[in-house]
N, C-alpha and C. Protein backbone atom coordinates (compact mmCIF):
# COMPACT_ATOMS: atom_id res chain seq x y z
N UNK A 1 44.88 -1.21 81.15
CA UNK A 1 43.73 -0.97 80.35
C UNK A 1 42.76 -0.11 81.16
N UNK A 2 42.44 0.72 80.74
CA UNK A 2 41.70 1.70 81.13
C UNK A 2 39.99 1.82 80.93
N UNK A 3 38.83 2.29 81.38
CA UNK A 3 37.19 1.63 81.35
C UNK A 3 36.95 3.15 81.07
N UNK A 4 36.07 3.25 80.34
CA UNK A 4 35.56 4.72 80.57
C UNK A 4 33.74 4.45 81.18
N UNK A 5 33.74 5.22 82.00
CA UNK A 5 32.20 4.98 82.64
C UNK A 5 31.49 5.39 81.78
N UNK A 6 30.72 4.35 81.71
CA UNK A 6 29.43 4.55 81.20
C UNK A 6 27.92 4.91 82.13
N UNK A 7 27.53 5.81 81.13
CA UNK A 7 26.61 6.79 82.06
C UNK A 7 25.22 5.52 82.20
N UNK A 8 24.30 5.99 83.00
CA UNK A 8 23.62 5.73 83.82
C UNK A 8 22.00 5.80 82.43
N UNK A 9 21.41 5.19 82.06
CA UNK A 9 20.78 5.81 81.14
C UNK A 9 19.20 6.94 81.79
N UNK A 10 18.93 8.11 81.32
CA UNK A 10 18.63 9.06 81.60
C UNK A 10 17.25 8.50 81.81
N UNK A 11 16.57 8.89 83.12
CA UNK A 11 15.42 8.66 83.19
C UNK A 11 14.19 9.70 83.46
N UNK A 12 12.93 9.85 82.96
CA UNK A 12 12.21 10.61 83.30
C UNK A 12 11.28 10.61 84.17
N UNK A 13 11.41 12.16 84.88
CA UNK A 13 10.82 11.90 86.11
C UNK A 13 9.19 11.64 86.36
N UNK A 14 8.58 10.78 86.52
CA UNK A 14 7.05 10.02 86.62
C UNK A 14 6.66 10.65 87.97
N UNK A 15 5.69 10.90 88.06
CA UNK A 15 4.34 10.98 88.95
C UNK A 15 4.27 9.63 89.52
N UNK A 16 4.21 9.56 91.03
CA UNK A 16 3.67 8.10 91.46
C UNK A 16 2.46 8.50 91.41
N UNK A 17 1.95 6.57 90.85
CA UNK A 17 0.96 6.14 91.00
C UNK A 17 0.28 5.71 91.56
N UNK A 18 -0.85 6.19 92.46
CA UNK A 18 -1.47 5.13 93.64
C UNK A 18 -1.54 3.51 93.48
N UNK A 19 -1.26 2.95 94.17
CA UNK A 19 -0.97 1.39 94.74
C UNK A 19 -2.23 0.92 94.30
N UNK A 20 -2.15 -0.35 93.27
CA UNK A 20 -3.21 -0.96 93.19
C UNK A 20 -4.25 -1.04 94.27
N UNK A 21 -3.45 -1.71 95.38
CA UNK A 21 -4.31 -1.70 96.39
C UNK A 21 -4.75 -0.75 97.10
N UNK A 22 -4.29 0.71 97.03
CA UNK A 22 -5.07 2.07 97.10
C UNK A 22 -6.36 2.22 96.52
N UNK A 23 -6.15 1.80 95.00
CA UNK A 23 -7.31 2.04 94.12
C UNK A 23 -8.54 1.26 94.21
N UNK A 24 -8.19 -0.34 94.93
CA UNK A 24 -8.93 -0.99 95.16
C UNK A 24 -10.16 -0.83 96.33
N UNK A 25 -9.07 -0.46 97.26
CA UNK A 25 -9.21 -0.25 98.58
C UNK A 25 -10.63 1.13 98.43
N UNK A 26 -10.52 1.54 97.56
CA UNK A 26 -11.30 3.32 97.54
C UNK A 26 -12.57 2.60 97.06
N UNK A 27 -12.43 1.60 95.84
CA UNK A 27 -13.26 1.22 94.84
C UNK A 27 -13.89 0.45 96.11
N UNK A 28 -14.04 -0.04 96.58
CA UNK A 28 -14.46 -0.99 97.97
C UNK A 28 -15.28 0.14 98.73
N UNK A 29 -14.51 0.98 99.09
CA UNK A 29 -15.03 1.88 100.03
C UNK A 29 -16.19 2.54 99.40
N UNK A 30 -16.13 2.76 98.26
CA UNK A 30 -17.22 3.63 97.48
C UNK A 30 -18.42 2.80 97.22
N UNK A 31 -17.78 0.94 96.97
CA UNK A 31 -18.82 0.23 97.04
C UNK A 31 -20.15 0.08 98.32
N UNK A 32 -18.99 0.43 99.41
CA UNK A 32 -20.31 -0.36 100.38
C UNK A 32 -20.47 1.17 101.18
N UNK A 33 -20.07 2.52 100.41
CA UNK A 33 -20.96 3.54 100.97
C UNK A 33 -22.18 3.28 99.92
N UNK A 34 -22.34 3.31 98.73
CA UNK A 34 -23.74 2.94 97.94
C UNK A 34 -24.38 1.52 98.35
N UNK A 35 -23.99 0.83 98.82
CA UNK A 35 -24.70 -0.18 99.06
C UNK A 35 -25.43 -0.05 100.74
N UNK A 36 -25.07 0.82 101.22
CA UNK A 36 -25.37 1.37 102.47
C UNK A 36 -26.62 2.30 102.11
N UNK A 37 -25.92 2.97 100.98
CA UNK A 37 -27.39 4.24 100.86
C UNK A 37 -28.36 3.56 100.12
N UNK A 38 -28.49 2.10 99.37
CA UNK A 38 -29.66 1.32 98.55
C UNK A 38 -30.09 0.32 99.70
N UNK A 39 -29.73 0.62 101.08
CA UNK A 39 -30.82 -0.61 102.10
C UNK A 39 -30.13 -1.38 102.21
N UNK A 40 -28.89 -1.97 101.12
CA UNK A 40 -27.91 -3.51 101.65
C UNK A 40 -26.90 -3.60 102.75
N UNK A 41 -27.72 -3.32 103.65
CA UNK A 41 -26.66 -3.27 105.11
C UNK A 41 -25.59 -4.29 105.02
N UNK A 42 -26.36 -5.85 104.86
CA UNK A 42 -25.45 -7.04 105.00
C UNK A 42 -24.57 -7.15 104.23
N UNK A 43 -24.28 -6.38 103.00
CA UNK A 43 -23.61 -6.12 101.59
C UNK A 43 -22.24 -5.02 102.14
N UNK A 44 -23.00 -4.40 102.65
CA UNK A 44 -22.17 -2.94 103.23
C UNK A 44 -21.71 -3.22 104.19
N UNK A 45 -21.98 -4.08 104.80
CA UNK A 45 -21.16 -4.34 106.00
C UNK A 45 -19.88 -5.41 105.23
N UNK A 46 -20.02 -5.97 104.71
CA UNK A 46 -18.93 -7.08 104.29
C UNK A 46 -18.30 -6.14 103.80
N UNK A 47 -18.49 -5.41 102.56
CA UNK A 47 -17.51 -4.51 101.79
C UNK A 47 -16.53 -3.59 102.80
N UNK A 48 -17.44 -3.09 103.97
CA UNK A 48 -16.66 -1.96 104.87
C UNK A 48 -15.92 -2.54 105.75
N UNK A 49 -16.21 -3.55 106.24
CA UNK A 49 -15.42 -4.28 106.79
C UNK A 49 -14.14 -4.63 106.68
N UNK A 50 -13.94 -5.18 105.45
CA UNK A 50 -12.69 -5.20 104.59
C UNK A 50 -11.86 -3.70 104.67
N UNK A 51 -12.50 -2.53 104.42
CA UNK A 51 -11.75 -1.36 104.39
C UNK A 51 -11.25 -1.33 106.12
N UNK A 52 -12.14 -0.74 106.68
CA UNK A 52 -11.57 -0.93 107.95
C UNK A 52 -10.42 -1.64 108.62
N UNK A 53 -10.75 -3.17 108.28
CA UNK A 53 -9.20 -4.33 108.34
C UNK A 53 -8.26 -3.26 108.15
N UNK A 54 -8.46 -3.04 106.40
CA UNK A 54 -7.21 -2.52 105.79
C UNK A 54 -6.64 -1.03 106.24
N UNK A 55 -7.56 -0.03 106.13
CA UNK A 55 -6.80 1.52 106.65
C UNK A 55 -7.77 1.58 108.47
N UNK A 56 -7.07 0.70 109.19
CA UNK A 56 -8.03 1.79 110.60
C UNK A 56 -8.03 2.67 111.25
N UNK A 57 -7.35 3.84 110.09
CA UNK A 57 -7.63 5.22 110.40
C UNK A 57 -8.89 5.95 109.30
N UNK A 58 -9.47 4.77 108.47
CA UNK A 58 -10.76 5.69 107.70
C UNK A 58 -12.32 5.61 108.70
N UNK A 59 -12.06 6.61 109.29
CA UNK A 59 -13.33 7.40 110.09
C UNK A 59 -14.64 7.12 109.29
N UNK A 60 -14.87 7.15 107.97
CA UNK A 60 -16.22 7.17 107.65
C UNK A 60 -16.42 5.81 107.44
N UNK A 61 -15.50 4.94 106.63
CA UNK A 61 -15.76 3.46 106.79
C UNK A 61 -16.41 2.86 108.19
N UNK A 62 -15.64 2.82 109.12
CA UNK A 62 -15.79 2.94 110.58
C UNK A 62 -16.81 3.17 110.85
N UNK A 63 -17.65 4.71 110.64
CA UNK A 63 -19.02 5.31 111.39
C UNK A 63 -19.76 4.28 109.70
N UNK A 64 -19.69 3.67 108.97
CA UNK A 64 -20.54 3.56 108.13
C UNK A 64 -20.69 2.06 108.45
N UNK A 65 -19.75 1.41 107.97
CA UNK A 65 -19.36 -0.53 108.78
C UNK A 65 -20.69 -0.13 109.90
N UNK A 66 -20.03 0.53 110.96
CA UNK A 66 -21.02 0.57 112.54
C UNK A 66 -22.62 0.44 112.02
N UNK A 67 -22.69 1.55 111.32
CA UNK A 67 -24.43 1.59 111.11
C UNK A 67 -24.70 0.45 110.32
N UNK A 68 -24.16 -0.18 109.62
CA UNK A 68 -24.56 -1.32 108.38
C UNK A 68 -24.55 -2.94 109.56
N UNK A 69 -23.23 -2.51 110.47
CA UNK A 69 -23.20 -3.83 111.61
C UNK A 69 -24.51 -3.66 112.38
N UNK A 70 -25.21 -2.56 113.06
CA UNK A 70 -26.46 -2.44 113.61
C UNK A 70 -27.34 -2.87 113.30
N UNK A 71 -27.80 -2.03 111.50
CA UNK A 71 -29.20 -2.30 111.05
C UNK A 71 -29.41 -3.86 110.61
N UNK A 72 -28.06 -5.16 110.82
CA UNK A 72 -28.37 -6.61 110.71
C UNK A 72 -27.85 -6.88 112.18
N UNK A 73 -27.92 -6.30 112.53
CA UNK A 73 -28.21 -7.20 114.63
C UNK A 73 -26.99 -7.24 115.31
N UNK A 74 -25.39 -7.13 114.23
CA UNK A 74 -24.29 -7.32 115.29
C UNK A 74 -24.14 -6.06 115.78
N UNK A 75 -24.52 -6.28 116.88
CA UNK A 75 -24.22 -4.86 118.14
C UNK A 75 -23.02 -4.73 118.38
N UNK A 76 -22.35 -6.14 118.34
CA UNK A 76 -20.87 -5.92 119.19
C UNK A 76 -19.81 -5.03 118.43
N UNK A 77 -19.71 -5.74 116.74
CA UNK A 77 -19.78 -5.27 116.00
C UNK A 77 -19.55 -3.65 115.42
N UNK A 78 -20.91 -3.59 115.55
CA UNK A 78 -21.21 -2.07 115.17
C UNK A 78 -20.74 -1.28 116.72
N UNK A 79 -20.81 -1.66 117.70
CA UNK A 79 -20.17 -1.23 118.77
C UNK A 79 -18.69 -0.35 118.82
N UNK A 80 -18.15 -1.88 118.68
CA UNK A 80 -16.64 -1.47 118.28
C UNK A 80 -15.99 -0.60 116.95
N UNK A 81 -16.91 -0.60 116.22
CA UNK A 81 -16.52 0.24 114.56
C UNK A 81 -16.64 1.23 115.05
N UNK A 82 -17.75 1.35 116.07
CA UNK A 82 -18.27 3.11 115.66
C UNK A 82 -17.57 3.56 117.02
N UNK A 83 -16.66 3.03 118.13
CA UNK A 83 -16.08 3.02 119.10
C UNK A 83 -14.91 3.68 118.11
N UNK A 84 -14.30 2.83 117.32
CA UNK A 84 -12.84 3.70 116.57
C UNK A 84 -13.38 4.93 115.73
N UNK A 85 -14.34 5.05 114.99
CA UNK A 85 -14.77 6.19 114.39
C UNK A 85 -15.07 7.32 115.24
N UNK A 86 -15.53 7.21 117.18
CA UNK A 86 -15.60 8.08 117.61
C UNK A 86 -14.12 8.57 118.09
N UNK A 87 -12.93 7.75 117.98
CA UNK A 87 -12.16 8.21 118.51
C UNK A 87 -11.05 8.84 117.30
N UNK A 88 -11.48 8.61 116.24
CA UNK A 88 -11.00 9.57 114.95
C UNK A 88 -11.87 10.70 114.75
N UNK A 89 -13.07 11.11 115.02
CA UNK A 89 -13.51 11.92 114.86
C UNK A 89 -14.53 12.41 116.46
N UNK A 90 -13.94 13.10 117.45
CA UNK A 90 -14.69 13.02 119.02
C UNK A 90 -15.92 13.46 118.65
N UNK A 91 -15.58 14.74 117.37
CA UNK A 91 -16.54 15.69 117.78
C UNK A 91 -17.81 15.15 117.09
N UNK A 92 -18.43 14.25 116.59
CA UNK A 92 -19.09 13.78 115.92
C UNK A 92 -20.35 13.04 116.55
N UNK A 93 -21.25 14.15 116.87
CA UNK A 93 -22.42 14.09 117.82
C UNK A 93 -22.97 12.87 117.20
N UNK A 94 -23.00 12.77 116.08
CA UNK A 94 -24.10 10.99 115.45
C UNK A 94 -23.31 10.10 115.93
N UNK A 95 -21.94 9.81 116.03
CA UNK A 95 -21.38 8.99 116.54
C UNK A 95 -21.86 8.10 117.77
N UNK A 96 -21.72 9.33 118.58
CA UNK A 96 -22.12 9.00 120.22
C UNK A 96 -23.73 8.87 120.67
N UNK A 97 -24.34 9.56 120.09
CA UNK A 97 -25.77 8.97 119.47
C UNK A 97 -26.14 7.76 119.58
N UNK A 98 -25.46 7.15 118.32
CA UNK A 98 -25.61 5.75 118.23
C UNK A 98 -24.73 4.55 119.10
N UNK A 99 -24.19 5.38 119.62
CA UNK A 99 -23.48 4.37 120.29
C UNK A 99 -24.05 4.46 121.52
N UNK A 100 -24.89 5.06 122.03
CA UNK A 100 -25.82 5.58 123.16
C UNK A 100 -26.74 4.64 123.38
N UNK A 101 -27.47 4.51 121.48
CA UNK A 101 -28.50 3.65 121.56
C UNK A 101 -27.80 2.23 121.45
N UNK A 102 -26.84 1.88 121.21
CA UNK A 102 -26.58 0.84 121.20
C UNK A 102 -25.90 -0.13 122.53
N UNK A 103 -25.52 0.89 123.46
CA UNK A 103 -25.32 0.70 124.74
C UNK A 103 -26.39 0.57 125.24
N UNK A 104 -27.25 1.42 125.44
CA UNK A 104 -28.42 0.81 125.75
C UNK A 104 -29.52 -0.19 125.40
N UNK A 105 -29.21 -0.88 124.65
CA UNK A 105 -29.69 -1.86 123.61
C UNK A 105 -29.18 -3.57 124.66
N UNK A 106 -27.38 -2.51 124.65
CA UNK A 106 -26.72 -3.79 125.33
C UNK A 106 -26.54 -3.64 126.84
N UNK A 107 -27.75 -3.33 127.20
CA UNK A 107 -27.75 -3.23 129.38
C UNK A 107 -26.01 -2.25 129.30
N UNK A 108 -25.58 -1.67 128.88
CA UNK A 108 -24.51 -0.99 129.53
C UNK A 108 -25.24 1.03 129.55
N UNK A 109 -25.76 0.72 130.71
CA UNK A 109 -26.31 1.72 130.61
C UNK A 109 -24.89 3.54 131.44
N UNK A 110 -24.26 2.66 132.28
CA UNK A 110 -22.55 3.11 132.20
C UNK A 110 -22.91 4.64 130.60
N UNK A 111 -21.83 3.18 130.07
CA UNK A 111 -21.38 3.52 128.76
C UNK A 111 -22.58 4.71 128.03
N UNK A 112 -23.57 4.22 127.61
CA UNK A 112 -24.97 4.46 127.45
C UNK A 112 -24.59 6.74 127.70
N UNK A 113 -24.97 6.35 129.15
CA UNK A 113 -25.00 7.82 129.60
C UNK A 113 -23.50 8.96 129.22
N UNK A 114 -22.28 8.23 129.18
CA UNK A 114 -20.88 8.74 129.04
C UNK A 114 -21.36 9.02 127.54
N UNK A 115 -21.78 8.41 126.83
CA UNK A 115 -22.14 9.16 125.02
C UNK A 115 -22.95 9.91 125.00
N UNK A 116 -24.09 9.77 125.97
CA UNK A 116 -25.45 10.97 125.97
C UNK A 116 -24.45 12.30 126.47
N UNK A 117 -23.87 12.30 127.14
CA UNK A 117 -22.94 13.32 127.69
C UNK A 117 -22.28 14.27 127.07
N UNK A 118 -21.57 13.59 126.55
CA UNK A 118 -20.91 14.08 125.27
C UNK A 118 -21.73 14.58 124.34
N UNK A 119 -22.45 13.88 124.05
CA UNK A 119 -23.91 14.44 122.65
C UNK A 119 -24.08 15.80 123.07
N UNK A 120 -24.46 16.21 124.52
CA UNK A 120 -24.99 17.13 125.02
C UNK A 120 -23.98 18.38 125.42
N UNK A 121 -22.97 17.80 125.80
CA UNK A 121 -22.09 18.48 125.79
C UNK A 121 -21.42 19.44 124.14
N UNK A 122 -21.57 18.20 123.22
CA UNK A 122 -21.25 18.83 121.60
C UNK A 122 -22.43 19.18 121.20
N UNK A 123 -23.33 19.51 121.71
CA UNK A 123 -25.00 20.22 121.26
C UNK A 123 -25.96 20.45 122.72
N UNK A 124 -25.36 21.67 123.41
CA UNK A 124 -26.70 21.40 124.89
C UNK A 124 -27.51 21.65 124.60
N UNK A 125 -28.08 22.81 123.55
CA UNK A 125 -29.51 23.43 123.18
C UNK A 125 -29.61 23.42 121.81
N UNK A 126 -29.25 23.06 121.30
CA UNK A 126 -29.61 23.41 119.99
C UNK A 126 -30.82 22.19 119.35
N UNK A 127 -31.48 22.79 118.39
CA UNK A 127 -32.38 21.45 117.90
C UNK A 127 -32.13 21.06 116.67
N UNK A 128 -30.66 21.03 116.56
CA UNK A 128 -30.22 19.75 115.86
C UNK A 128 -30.76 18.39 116.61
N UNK A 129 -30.88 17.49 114.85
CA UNK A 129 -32.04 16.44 115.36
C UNK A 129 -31.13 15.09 116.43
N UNK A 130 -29.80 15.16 116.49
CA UNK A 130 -28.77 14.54 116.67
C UNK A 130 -28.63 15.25 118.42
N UNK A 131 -28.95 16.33 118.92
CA UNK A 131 -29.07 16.66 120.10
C UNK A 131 -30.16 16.22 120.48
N UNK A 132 -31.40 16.85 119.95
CA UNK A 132 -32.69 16.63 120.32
C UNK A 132 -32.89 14.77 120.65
N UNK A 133 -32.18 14.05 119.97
CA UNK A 133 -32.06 12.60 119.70
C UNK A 133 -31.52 12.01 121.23
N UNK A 134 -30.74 12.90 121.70
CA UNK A 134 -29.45 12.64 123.16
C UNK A 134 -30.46 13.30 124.12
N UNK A 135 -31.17 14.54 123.96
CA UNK A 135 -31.51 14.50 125.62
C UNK A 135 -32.75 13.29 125.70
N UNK A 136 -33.95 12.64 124.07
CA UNK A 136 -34.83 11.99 124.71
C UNK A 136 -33.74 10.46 125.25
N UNK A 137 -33.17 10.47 124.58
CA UNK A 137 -32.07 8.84 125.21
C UNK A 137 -31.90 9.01 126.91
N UNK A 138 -32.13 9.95 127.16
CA UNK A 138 -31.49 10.93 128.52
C UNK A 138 -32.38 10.58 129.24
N UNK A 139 -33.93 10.51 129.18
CA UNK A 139 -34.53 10.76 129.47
C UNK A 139 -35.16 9.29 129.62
N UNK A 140 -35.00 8.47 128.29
CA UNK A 140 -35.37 7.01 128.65
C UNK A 140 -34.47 6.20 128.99
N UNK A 141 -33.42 6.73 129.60
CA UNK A 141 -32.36 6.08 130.27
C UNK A 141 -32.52 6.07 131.59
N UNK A 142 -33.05 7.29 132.35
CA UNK A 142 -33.30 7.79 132.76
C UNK A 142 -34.60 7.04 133.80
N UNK A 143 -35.84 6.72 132.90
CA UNK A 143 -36.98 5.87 133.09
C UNK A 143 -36.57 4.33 133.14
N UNK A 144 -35.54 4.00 132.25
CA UNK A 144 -35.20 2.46 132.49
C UNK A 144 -34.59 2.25 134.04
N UNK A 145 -34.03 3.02 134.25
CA UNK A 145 -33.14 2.95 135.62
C UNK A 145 -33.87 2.92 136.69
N UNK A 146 -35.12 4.17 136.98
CA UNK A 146 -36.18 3.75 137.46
C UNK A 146 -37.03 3.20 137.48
N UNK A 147 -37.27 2.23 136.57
CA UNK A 147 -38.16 0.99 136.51
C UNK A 147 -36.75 -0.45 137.19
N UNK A 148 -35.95 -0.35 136.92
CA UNK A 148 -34.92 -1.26 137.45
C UNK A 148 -34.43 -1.43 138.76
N UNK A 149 -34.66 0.27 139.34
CA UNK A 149 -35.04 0.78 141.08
C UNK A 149 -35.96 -0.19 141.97
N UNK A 150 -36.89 0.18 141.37
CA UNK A 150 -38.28 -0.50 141.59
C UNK A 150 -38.48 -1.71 141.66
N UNK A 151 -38.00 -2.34 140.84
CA UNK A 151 -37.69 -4.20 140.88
C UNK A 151 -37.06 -4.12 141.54
């Protein structure tokens, strides 16, 4: 007895669809960049947080989490976010900025000067407000150290 194959039934070719949890994941991200730009740091930080977990290669989550972990007090926090956001994006003078002031916030005055560096190095003269921002850090880094001499 003999079978004759039966064909395969014909299918049409579809467009993938982003992953629920793609779509979610964006819808999140979009949440706690607006909740960042309406003042709800503590809001924006929970929402970005979550993104970060999930992709920790999104750079702006990262530099955004950081500033939302700052403006409610976790330094360590906002430390480390904006630590991976500088290392997805070097060239990103606000980055190191804030992580300047936030080293110096946290006695690592080390660290502190290695971001003023860089700032200055990715802006020596120019008066962008993000340079102009790195040499005064420079400068009261600078004065803290010599008041710390002195004691």
């Amino acid at each position: 007895m003999t079978t004759t194959p039966t064909k395969a039934p014909a299918t049409t070719p579809t467009r993938a669809k982003p992953s629920l949890a793609t779509e979610q994941l964006a819808a999140l991200r979009a949440h706690g960049l607006a909740q960042i730009a309406q003042g709800q740091a503590q809001a924006a930080a929970a929402s970005l947080k979550l993104v970060c977990r999930a992709d920790p290669n999104d750079a702006v989550a990262h530099k955004v989490y950081g500033t939302a972990a700052a403006r409610i007090g976790r330094h360590r926090d906002a430390f480390v976010a904006l630590t991976r956001a500088a290392e997805l994006t070097p060239n990103d003078i606000e980055i190191h900025c804030v992580l300047a002031e936030l080293a110096i916030g946290m006695v690592q005055y080390k660290a502190a000067f290695a971001h003023l560096q860089t700032c200055l190095k990715l802006d020596p003269k120019s008066a962008h407000p993000h340079g102009i921002r790195a040499r005064m850090l420079v400068r009261k880094l600078q004065r803290a150290l010599e008041e710390a001499v002195k004691h």
